[in-house]
C-alpha atoms as a PDB file:
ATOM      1  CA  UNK A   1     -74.391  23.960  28.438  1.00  0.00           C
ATOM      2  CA  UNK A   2     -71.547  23.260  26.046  1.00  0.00           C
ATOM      3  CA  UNK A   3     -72.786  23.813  22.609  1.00  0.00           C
ATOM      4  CA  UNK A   4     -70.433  22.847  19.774  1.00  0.00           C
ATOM      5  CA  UNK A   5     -70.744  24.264  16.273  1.00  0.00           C
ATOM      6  CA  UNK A   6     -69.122  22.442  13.050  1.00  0.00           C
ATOM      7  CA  UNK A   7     -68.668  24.493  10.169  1.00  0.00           C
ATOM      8  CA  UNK A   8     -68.121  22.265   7.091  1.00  0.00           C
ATOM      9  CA  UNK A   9     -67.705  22.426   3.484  1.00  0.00           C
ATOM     10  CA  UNK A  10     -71.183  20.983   1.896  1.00  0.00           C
ATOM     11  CA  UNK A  11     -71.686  17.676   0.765  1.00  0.00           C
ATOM     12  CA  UNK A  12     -71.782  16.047   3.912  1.00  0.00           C
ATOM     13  CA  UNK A  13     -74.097  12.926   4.422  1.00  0.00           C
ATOM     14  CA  UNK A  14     -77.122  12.944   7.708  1.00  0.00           C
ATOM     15  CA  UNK A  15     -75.382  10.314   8.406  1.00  0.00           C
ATOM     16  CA  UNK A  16     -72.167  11.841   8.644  1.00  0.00           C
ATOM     17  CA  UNK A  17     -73.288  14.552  10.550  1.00  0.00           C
ATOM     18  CA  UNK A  18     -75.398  12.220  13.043  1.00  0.00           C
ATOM     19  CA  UNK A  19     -72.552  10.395  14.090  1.00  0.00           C
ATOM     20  CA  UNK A  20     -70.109  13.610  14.434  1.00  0.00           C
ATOM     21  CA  UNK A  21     -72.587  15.024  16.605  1.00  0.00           C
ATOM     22  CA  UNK A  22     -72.521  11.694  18.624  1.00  0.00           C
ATOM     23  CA  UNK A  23     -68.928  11.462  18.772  1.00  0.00           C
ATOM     24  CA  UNK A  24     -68.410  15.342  20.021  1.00  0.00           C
ATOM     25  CA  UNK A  25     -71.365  14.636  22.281  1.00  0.00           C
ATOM     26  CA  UNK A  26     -69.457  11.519  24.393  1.00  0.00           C
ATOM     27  CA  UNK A  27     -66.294  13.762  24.254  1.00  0.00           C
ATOM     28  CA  UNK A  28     -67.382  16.747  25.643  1.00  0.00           C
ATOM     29  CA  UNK A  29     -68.840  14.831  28.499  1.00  0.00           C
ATOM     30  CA  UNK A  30     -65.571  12.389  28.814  1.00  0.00           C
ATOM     31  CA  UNK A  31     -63.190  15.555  28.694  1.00  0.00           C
ATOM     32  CA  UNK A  32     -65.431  18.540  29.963  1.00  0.00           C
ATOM     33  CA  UNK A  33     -67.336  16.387  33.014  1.00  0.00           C
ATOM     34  CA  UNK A  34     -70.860  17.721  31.165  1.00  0.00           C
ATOM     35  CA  UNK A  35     -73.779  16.165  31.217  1.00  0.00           C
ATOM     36  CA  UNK A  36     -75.114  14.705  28.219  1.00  0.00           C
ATOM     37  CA  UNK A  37     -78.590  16.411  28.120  1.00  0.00           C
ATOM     38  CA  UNK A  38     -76.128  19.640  28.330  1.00  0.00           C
ATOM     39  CA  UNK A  39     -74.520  19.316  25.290  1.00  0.00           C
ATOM     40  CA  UNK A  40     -76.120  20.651  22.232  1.00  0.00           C
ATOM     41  CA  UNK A  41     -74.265  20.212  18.769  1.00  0.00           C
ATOM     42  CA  UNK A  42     -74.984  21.921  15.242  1.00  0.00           C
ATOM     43  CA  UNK A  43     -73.861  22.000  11.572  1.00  0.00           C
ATOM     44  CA  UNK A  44     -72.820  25.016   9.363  1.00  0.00           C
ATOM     45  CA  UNK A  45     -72.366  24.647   5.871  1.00  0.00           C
ATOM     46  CA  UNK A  46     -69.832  26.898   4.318  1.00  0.00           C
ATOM     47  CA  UNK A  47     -68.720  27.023   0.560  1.00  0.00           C
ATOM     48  CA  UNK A  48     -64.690  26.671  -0.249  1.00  0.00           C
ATOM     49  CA  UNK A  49     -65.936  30.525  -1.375  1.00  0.00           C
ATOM     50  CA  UNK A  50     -67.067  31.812   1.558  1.00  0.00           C
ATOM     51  CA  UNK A  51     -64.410  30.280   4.286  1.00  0.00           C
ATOM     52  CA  UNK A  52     -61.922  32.902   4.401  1.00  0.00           C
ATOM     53  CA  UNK A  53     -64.062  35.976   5.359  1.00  0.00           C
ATOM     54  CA  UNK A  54     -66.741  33.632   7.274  1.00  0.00           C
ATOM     55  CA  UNK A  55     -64.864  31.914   9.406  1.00  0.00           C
ATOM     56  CA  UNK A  56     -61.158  31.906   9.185  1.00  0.00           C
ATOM     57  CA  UNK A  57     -60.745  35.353   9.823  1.00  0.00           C
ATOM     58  CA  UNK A  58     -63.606  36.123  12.162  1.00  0.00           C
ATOM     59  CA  UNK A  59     -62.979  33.131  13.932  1.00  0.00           C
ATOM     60  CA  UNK A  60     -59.672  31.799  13.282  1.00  0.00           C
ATOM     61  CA  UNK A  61     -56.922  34.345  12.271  1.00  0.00           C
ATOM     62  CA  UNK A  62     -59.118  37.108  14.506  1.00  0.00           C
ATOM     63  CA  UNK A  63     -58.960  34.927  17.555  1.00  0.00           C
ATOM     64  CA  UNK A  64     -55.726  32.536  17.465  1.00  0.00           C
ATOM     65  CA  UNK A  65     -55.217  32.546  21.292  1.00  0.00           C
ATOM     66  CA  UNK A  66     -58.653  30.643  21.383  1.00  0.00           C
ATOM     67  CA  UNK A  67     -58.165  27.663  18.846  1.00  0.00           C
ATOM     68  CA  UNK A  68     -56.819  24.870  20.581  1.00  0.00           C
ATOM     69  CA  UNK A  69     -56.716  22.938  17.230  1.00  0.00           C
ATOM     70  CA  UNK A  70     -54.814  25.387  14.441  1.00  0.00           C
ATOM     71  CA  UNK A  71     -55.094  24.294  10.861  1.00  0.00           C
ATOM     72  CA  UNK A  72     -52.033  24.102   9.430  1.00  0.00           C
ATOM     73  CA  UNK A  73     -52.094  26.492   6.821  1.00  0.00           C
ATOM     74  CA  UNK A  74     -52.784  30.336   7.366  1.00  0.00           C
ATOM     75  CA  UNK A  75     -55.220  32.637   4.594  1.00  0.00           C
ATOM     76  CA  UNK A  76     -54.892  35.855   3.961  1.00  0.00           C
END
């Protein structure tokens, strides 16, 4: 059931993504007590552009009680 999305600047590698995906996947079940056919993981590519009014405000800034891991600069 947990299902984990990464949004990322582009460029990244299948590779790269692959082994994310398998490194979130072994976490989640380590640190949620999931099972591993419950855990579902996906990419989003997001230009530099794009990131402030895509996802750090809808997602970030809009919902700061909810991010466990804060970046450590803030956008307007």
């Amino acid at each position: 059931m947990p299902h984990v999305v990464v949004k990322h600047r582009p460029g990244k590698s299948e590779r790269q993504k692959t082994e994310l995906a398998e490194a979130i996947t072994r976490d989640v079940v380590n640190h949620l007590d999931a099972a591993e056919e419950e855990v579902s993981v996906a990419f989003e590519e997001i230009t530099p552009g794009d990131w402030a009014e895509r996802v750090y405000r809808p997602e970030i800034r809009d919902k700061w009680d909810q991010v466990y891991r804060k970046p450590g600069y803030e956008m307007e």
